[in-house]
N, C-alpha and C. Protein backbone atom coordinates (compact mmCIF):
# COMPACT_ATOMS: atom_id res chain seq x y z
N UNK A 1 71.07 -14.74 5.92
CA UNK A 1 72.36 -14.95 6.56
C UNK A 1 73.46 -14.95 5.50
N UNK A 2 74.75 -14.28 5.63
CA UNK A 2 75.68 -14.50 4.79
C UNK A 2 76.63 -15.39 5.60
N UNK A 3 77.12 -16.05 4.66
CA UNK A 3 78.32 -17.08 4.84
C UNK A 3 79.77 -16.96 4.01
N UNK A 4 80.64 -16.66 4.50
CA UNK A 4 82.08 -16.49 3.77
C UNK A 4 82.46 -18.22 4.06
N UNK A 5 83.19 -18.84 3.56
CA UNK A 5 83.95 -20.51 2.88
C UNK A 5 85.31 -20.03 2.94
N UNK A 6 85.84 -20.23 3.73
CA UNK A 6 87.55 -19.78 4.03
C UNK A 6 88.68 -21.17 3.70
N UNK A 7 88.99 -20.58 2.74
CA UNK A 7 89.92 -22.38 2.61
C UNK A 7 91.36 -21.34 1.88
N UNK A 8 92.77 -22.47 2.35
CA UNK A 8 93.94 -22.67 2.08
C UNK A 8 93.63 -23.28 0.69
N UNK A 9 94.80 -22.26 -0.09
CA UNK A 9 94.78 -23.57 -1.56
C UNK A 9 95.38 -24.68 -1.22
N UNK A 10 95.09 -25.31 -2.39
CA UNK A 10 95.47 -26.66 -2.44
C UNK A 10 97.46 -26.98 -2.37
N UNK A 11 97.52 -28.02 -2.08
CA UNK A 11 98.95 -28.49 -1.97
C UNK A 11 99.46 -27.54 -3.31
N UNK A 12 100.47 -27.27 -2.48
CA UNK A 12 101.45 -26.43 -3.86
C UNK A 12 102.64 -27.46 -4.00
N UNK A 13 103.72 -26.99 -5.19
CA UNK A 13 104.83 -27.37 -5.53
C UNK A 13 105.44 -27.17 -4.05
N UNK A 14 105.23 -25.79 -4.00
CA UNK A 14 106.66 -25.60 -2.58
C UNK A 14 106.36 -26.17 -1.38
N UNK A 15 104.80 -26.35 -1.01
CA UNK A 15 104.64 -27.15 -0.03
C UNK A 15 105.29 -28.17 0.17
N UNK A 16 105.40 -28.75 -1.15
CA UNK A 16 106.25 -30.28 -0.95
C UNK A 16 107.87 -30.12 -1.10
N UNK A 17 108.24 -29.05 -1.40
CA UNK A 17 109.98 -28.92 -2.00
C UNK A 17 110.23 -28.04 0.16
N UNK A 18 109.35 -28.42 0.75
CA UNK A 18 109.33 -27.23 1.93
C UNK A 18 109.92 -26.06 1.99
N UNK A 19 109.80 -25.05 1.08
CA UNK A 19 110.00 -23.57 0.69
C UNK A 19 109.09 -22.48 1.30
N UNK A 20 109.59 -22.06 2.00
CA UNK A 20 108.65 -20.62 1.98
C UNK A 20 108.87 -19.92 1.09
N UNK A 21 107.52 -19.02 0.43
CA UNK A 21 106.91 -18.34 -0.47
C UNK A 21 106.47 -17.24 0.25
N UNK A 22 106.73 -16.12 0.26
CA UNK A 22 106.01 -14.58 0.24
C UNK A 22 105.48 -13.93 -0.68
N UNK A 23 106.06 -14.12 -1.91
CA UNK A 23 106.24 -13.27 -3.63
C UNK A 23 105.44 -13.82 -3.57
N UNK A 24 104.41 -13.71 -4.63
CA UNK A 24 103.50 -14.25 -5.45
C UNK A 24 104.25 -14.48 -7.10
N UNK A 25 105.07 -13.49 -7.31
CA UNK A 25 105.63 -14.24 -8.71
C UNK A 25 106.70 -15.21 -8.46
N UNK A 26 107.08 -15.66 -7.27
CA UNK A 26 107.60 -16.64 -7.42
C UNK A 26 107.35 -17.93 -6.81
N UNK A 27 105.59 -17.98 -6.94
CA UNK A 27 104.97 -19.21 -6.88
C UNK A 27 104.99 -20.33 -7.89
N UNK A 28 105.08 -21.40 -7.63
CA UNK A 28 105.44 -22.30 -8.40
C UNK A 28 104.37 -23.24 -8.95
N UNK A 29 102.69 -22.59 -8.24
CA UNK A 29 101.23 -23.38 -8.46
C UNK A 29 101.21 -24.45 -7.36
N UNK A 30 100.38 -25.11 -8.16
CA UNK A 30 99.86 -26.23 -7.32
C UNK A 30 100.42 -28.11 -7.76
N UNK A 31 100.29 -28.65 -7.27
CA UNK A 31 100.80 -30.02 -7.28
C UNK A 31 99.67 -31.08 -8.05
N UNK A 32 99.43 -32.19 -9.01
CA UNK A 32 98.31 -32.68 -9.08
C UNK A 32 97.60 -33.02 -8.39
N UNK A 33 98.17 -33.59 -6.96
CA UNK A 33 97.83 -33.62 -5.95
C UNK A 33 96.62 -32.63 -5.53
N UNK A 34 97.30 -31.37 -5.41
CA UNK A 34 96.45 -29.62 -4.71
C UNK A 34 95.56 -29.55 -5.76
N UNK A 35 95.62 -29.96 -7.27
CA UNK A 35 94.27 -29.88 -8.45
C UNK A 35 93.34 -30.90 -8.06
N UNK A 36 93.55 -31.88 -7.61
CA UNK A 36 92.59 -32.89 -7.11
C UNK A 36 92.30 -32.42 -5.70
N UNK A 37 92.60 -32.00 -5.05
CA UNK A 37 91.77 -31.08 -3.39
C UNK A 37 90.73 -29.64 -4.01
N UNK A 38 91.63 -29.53 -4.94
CA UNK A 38 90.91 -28.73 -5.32
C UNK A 38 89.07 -28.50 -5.71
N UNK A 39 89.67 -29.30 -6.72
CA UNK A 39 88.35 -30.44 -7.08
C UNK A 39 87.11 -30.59 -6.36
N UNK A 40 87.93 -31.28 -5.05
CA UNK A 40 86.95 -32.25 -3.97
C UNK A 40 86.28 -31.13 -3.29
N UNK A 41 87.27 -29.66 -2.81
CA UNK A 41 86.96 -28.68 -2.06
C UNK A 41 85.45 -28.27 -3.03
N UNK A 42 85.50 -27.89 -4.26
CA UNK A 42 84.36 -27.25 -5.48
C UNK A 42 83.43 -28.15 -4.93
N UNK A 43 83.28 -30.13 -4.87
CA UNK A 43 82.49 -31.22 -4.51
C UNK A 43 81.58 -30.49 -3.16
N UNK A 44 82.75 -30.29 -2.30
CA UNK A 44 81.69 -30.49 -0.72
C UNK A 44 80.86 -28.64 -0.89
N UNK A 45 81.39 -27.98 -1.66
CA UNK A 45 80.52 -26.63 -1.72
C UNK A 45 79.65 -26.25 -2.71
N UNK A 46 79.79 -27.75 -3.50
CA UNK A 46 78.74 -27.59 -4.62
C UNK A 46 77.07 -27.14 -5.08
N UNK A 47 76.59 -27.05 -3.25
CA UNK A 47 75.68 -27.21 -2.93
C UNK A 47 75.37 -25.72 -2.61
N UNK A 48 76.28 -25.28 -2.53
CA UNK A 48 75.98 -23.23 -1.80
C UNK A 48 75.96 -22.34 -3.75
N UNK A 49 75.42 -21.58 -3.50
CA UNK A 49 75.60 -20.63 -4.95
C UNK A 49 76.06 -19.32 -4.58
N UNK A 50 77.81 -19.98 -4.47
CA UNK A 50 78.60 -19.12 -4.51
C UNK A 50 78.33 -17.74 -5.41
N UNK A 51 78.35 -16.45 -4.49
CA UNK A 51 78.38 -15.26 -5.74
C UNK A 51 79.39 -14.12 -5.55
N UNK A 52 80.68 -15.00 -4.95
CA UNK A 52 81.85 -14.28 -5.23
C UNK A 52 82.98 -15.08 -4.62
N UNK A 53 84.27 -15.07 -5.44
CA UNK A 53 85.56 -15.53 -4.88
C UNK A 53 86.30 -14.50 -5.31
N UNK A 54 87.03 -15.05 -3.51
CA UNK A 54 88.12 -13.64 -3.39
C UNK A 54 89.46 -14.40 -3.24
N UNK A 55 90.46 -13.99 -3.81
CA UNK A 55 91.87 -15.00 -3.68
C UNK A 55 92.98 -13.74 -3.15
N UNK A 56 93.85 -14.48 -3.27
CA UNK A 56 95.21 -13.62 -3.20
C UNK A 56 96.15 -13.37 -4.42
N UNK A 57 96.86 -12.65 -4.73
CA UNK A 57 97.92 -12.46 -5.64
C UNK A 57 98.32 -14.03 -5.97
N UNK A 58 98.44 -14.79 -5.66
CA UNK A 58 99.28 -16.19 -5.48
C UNK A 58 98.68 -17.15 -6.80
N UNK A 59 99.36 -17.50 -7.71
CA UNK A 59 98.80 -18.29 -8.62
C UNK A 59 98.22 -19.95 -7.92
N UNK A 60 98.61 -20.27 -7.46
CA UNK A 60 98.18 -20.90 -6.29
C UNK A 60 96.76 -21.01 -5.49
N UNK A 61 96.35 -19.83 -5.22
CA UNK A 61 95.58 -19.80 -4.78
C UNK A 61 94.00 -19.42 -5.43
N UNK A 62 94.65 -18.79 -6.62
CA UNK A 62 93.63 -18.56 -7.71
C UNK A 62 93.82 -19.65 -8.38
N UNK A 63 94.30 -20.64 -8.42
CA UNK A 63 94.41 -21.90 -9.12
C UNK A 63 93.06 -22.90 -8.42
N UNK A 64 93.33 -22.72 -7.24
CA UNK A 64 92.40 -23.47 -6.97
C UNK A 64 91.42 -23.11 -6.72
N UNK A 65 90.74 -22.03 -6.78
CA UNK A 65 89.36 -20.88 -6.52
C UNK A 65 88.54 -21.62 -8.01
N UNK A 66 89.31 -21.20 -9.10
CA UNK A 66 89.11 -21.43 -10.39
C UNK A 66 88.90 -23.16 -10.74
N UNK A 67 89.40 -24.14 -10.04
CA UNK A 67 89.33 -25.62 -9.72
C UNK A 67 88.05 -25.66 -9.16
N UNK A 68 87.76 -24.94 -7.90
CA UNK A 68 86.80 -25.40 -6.77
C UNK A 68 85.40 -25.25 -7.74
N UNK A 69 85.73 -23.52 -8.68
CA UNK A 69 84.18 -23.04 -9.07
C UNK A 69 84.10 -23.30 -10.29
N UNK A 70 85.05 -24.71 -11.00
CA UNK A 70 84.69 -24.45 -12.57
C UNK A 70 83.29 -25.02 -12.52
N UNK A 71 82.56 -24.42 -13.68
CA UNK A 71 81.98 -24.41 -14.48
C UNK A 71 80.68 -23.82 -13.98
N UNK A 72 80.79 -23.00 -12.78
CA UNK A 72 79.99 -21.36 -12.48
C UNK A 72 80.38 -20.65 -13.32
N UNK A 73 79.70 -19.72 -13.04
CA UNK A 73 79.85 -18.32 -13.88
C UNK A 73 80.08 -17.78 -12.16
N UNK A 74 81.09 -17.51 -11.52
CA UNK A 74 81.19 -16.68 -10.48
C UNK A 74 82.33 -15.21 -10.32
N UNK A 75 82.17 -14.25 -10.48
CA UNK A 75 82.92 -12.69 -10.33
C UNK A 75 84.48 -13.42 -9.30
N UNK A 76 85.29 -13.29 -9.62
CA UNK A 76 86.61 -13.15 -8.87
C UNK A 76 87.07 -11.63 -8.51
N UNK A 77 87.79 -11.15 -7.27
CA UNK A 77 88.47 -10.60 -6.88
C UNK A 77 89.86 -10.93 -6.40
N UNK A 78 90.64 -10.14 -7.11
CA UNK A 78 92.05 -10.68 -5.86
C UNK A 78 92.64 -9.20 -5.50
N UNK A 79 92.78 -10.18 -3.81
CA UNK A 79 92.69 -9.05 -2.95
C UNK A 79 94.29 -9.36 -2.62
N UNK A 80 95.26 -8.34 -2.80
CA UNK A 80 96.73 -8.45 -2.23
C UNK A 80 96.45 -8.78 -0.41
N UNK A 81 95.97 -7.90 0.06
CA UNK A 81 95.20 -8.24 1.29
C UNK A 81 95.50 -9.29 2.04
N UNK A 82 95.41 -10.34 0.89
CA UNK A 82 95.36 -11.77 1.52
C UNK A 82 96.24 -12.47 1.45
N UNK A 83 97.66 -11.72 0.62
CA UNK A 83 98.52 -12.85 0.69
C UNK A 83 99.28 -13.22 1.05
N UNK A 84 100.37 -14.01 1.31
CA UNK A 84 101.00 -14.88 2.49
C UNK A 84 101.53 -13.69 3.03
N UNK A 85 102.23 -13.95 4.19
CA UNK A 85 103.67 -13.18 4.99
C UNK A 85 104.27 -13.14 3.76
N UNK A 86 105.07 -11.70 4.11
CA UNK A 86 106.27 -11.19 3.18
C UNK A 86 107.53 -11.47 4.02
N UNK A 87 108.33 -12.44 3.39
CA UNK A 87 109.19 -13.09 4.20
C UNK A 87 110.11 -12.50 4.15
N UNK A 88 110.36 -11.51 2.77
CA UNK A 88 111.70 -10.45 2.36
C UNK A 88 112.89 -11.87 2.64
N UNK A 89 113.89 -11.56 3.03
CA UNK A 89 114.65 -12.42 2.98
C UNK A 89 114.98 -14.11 3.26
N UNK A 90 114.11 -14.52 3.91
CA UNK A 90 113.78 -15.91 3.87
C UNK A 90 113.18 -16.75 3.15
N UNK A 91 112.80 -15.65 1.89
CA UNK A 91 112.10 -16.26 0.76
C UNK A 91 112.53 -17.56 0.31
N UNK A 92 112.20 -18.37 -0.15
CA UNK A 92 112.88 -19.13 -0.69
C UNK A 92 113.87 -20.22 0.14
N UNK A 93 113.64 -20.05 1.49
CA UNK A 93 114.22 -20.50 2.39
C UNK A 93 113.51 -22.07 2.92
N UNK A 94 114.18 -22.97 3.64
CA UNK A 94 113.26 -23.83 4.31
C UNK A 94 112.23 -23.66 5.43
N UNK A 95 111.27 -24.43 5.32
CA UNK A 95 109.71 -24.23 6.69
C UNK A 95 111.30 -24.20 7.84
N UNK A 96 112.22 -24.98 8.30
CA UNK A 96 112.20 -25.25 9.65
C UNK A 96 113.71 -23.88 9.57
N UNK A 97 114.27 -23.50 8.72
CA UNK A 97 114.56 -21.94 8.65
C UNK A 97 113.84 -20.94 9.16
N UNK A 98 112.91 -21.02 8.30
CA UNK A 98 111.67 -20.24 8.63
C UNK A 98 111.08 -19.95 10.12
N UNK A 99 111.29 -21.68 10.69
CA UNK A 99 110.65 -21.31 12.14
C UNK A 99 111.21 -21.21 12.90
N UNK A 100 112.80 -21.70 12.57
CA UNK A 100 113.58 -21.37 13.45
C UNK A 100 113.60 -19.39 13.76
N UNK A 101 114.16 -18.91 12.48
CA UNK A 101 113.95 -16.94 12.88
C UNK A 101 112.56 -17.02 13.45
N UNK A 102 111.21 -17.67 13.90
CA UNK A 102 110.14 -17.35 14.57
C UNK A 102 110.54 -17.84 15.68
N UNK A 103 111.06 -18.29 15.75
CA UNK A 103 111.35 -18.94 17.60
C UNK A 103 112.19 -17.92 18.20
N UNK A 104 113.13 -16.94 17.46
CA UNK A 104 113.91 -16.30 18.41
C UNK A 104 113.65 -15.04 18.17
N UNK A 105 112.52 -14.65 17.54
CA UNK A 105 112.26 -13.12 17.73
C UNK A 105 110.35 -12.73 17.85
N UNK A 106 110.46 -12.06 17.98
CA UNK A 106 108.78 -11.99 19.12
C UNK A 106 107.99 -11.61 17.23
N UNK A 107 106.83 -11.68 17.43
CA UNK A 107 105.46 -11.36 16.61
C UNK A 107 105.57 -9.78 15.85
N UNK A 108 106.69 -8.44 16.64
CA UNK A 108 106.19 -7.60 15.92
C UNK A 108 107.66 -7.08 15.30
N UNK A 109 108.31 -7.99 15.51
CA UNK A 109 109.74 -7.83 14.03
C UNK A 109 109.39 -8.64 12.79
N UNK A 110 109.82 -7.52 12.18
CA UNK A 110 109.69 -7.82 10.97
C UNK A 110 110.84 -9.26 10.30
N UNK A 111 110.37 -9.91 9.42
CA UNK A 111 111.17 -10.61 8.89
C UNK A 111 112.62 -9.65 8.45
N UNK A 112 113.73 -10.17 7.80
CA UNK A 112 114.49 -8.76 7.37
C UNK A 112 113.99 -8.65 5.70
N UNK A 113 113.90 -7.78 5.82
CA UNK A 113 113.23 -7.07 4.47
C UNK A 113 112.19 -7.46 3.93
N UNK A 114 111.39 -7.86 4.80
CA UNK A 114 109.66 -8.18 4.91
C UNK A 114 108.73 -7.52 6.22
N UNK A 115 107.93 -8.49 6.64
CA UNK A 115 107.03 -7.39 7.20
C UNK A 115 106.61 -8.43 8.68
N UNK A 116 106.74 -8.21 9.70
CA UNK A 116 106.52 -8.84 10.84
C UNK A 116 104.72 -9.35 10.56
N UNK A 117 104.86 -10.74 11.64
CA UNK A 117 103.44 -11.30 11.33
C UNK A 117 102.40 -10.78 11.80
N UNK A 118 102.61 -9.89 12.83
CA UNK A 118 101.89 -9.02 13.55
C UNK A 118 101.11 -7.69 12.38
N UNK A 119 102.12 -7.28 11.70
CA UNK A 119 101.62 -6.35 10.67
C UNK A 119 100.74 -7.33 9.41
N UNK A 120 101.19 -8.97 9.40
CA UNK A 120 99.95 -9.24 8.37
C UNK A 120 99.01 -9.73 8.72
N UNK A 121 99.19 -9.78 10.10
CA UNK A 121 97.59 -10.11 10.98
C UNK A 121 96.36 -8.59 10.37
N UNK A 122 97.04 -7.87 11.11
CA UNK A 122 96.59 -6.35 10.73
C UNK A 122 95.86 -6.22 9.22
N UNK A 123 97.04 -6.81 8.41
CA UNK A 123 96.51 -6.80 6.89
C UNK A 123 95.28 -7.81 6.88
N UNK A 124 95.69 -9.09 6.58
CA UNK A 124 94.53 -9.51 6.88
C UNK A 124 93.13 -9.30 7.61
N UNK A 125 93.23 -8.81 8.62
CA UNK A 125 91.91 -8.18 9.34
C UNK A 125 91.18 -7.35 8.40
N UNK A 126 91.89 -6.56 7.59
CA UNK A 126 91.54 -5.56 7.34
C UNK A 126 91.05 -5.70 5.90
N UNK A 127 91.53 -6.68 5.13
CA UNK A 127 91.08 -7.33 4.02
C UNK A 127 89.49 -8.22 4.39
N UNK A 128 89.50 -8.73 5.88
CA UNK A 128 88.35 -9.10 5.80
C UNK A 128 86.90 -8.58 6.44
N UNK A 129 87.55 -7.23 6.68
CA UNK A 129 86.76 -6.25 7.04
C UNK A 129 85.63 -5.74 5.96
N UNK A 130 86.54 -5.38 4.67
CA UNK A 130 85.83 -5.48 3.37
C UNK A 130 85.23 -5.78 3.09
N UNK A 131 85.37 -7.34 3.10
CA UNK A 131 84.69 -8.12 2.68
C UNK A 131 83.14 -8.72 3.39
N UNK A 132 83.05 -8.00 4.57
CA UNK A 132 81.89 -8.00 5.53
C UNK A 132 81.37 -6.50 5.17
N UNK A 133 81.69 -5.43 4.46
CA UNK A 133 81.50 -4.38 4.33
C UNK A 133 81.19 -4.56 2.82
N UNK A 134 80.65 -5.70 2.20
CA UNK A 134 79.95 -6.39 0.70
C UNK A 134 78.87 -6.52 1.22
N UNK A 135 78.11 -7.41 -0.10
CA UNK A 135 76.84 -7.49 0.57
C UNK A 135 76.39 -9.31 -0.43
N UNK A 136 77.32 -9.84 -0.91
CA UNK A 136 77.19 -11.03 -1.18
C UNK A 136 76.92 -11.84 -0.34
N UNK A 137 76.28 -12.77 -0.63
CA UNK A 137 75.26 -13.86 0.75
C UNK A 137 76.51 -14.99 0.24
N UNK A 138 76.77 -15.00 -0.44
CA UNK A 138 77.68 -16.27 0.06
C UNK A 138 79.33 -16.23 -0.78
N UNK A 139 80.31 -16.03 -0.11
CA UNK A 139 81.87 -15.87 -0.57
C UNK A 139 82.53 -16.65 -0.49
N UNK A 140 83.51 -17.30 -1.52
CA UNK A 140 84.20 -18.28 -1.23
C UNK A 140 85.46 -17.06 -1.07
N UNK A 141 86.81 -17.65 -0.04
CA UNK A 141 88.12 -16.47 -0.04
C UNK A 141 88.66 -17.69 0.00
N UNK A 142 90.11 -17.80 -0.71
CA UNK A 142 91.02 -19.17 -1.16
C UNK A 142 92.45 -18.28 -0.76
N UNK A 143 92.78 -18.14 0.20
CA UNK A 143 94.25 -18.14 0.58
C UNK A 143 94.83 -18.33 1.16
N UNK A 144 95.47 -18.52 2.17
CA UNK A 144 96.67 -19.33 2.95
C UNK A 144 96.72 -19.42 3.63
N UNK A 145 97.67 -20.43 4.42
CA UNK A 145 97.45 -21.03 5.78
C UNK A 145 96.94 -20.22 6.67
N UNK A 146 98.25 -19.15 6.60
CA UNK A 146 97.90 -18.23 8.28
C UNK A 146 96.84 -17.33 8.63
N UNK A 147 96.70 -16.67 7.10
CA UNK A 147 95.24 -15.99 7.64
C UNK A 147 93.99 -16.73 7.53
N UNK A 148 94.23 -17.94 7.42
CA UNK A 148 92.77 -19.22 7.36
C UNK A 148 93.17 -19.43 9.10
N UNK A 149 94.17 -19.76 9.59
CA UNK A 149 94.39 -19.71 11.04
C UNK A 149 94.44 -18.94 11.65
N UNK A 150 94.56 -17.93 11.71
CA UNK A 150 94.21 -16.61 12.64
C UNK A 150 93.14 -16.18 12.44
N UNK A 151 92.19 -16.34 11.21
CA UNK A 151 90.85 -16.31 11.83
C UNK A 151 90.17 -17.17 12.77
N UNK A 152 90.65 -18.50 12.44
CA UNK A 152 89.54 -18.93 13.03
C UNK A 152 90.23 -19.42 14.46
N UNK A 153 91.54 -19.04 15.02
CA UNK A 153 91.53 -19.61 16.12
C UNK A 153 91.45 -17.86 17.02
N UNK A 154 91.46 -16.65 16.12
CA UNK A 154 90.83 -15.59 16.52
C UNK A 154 88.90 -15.44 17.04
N UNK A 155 88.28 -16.36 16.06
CA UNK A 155 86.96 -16.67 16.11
C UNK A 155 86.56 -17.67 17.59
N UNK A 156 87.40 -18.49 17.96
CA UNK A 156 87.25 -19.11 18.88
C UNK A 156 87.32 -18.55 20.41
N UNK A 157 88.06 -17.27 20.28
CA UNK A 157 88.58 -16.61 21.69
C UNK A 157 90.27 -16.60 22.33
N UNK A 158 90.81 -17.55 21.02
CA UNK A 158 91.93 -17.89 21.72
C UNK A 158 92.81 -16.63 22.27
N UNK A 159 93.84 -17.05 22.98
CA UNK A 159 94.55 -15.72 23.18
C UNK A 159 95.58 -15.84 22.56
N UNK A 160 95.72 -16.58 21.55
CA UNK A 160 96.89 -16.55 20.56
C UNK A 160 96.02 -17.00 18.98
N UNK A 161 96.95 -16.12 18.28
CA UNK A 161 96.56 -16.47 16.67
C UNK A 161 96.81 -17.75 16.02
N UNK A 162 98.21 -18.69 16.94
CA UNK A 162 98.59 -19.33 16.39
C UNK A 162 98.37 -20.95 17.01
N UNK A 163 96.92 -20.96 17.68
CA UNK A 163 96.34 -21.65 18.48
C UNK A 163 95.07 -21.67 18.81
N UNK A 164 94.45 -22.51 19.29
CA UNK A 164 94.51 -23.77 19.25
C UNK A 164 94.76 -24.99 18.03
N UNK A 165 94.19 -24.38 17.01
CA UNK A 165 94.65 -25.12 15.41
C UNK A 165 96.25 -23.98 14.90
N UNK A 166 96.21 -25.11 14.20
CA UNK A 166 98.15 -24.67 13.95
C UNK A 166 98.34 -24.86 12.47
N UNK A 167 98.18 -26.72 12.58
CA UNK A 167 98.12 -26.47 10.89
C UNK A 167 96.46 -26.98 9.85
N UNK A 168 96.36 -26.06 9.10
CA UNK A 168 95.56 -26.27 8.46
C UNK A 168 95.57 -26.68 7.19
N UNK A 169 94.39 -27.32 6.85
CA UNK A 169 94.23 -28.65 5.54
C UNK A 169 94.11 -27.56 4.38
N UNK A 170 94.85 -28.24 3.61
CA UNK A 170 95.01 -27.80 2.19
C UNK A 170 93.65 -28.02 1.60
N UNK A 171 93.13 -26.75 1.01
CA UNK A 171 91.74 -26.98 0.47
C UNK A 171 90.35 -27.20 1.45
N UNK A 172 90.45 -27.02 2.60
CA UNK A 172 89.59 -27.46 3.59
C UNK A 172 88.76 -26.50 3.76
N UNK A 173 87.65 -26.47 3.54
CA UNK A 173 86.96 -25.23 3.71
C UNK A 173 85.80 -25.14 5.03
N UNK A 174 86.21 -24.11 5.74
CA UNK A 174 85.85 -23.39 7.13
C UNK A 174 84.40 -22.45 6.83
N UNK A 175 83.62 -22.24 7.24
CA UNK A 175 82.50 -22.20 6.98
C UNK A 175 81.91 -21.09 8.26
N UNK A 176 81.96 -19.29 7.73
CA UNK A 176 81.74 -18.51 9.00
C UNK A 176 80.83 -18.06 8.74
N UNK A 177 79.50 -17.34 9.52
CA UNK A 177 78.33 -16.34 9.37
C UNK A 177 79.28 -15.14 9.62
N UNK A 178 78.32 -14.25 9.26
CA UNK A 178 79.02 -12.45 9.07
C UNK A 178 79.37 -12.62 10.73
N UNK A 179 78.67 -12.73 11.69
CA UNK A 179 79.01 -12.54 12.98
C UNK A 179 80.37 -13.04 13.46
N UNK A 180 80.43 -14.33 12.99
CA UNK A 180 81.52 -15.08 13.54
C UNK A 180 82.92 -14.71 12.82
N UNK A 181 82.52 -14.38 11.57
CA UNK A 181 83.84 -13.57 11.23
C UNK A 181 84.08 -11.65 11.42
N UNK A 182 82.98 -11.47 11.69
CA UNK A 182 83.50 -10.11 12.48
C UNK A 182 83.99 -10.04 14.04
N UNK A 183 83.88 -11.30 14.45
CA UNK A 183 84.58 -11.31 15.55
C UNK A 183 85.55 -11.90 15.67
N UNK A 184 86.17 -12.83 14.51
CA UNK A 184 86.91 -12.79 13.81
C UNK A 184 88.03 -12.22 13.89
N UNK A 185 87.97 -10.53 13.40
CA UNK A 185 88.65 -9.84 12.69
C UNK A 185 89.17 -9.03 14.11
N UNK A 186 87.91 -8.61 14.85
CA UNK A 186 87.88 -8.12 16.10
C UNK A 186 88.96 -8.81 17.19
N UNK A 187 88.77 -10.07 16.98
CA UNK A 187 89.67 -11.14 17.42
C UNK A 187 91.33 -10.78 17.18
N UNK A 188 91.44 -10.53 16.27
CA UNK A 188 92.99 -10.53 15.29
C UNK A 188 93.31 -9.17 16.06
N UNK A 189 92.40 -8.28 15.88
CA UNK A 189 92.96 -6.78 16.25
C UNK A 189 93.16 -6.58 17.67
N UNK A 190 92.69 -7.32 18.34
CA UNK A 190 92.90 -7.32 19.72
C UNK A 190 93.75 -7.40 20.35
N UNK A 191 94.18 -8.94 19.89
CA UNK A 191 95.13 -10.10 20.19
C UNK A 191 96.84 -9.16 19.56
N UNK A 192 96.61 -8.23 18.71
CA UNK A 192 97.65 -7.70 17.60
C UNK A 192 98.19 -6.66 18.70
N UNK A 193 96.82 -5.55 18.90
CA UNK A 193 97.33 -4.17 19.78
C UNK A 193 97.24 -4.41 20.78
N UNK A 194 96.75 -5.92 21.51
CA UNK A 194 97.19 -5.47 23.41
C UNK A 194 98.42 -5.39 24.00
């Protein structure tokens, strides 16, 4: 049986300054706080022999991949694939900014001069398509909220990506067989083109 370990990095700087982040170079890492989840996340998976982590562009998120698996010897990938919404102009903006432009325009507009969430559902799917198209028995993937939530409330049946779970734990790691995340992905693409 293969098993992919799907976890959000750990608390970042901007999490707490409430910033949205799209860039990856203008991540700001993690918080001591997110190095100590970090930590604990490596604790509860200490027990699997991880033989691959996949992150995102996001120092952040390879911050804490590198936290969870010190002192393995485990292969990293980073997959652009995976990383946050491209917010283009709200970068740098506040979460309730942020949700406010999501409240008044539908799933397949684009942010302005970024990329609608609908198109990084798509991305994401398709990054974890890949990664079921490996052949490693057990993967840790460390990146961010939304595509840690649209899988798995895609995995459940929901008819929304952004439901029944909404927000997810920093460092918390989700735990899928190849099946459950190819339906998963199947899930995302569905929910994206109907």
């Amino acid at each position: 049986m293969r098993i992919f370990i799907l976890s959000r990095h750990g608390e970042s700087q901007l999490n707490v300054a409430g910033l949205v982040n799209g860039d990856p170079v203008l991540d700001r890492g993690l918080t001591p706080l997110g190095e100590q989840q970090a930590v604990e996340l490596g604790r509860q998976i200490a027990a699997l022999e991880i033989e691959l982590a996949v992150t995102s562009r996001f120092p952040r998120a390879q911050a804490t991949a590198r936290l969870a698996l010190s002192g393995r010897s485990v292969p990293f990938v980073v997959d652009p694939g995976l990383d946050d919404v491209r917010v283009g102009a709200l970068e740098g903006r506040t979460i309730s900014e942020y949700r406010e432009w999501k409240s008044h325009n539908p799933r397949n507009q684009p942010f302005p001069g970024g990329e609608s969430l609908d198109a990084s559902a798509l991305r994401f799917a398709a990054s974890f398509k890949l990664l079921l198209e490996r052949r490693e028995a057990v993967t840790l993937v460390v990146c961010h909220e939304i595509p840690v939530r649209y899988v798995i409330n895609a995995a459940t049946g929901s008819d929304t990506l952004d439901r029944p779970l909404h927000d997810v734990r920093n460092a918390q790691p989700y735990v899928f067989d190849e099946a459950g995340l190819g339906a998963a992905v199947a899930g995302i693409e569905r929910l994206v083109t109907r």
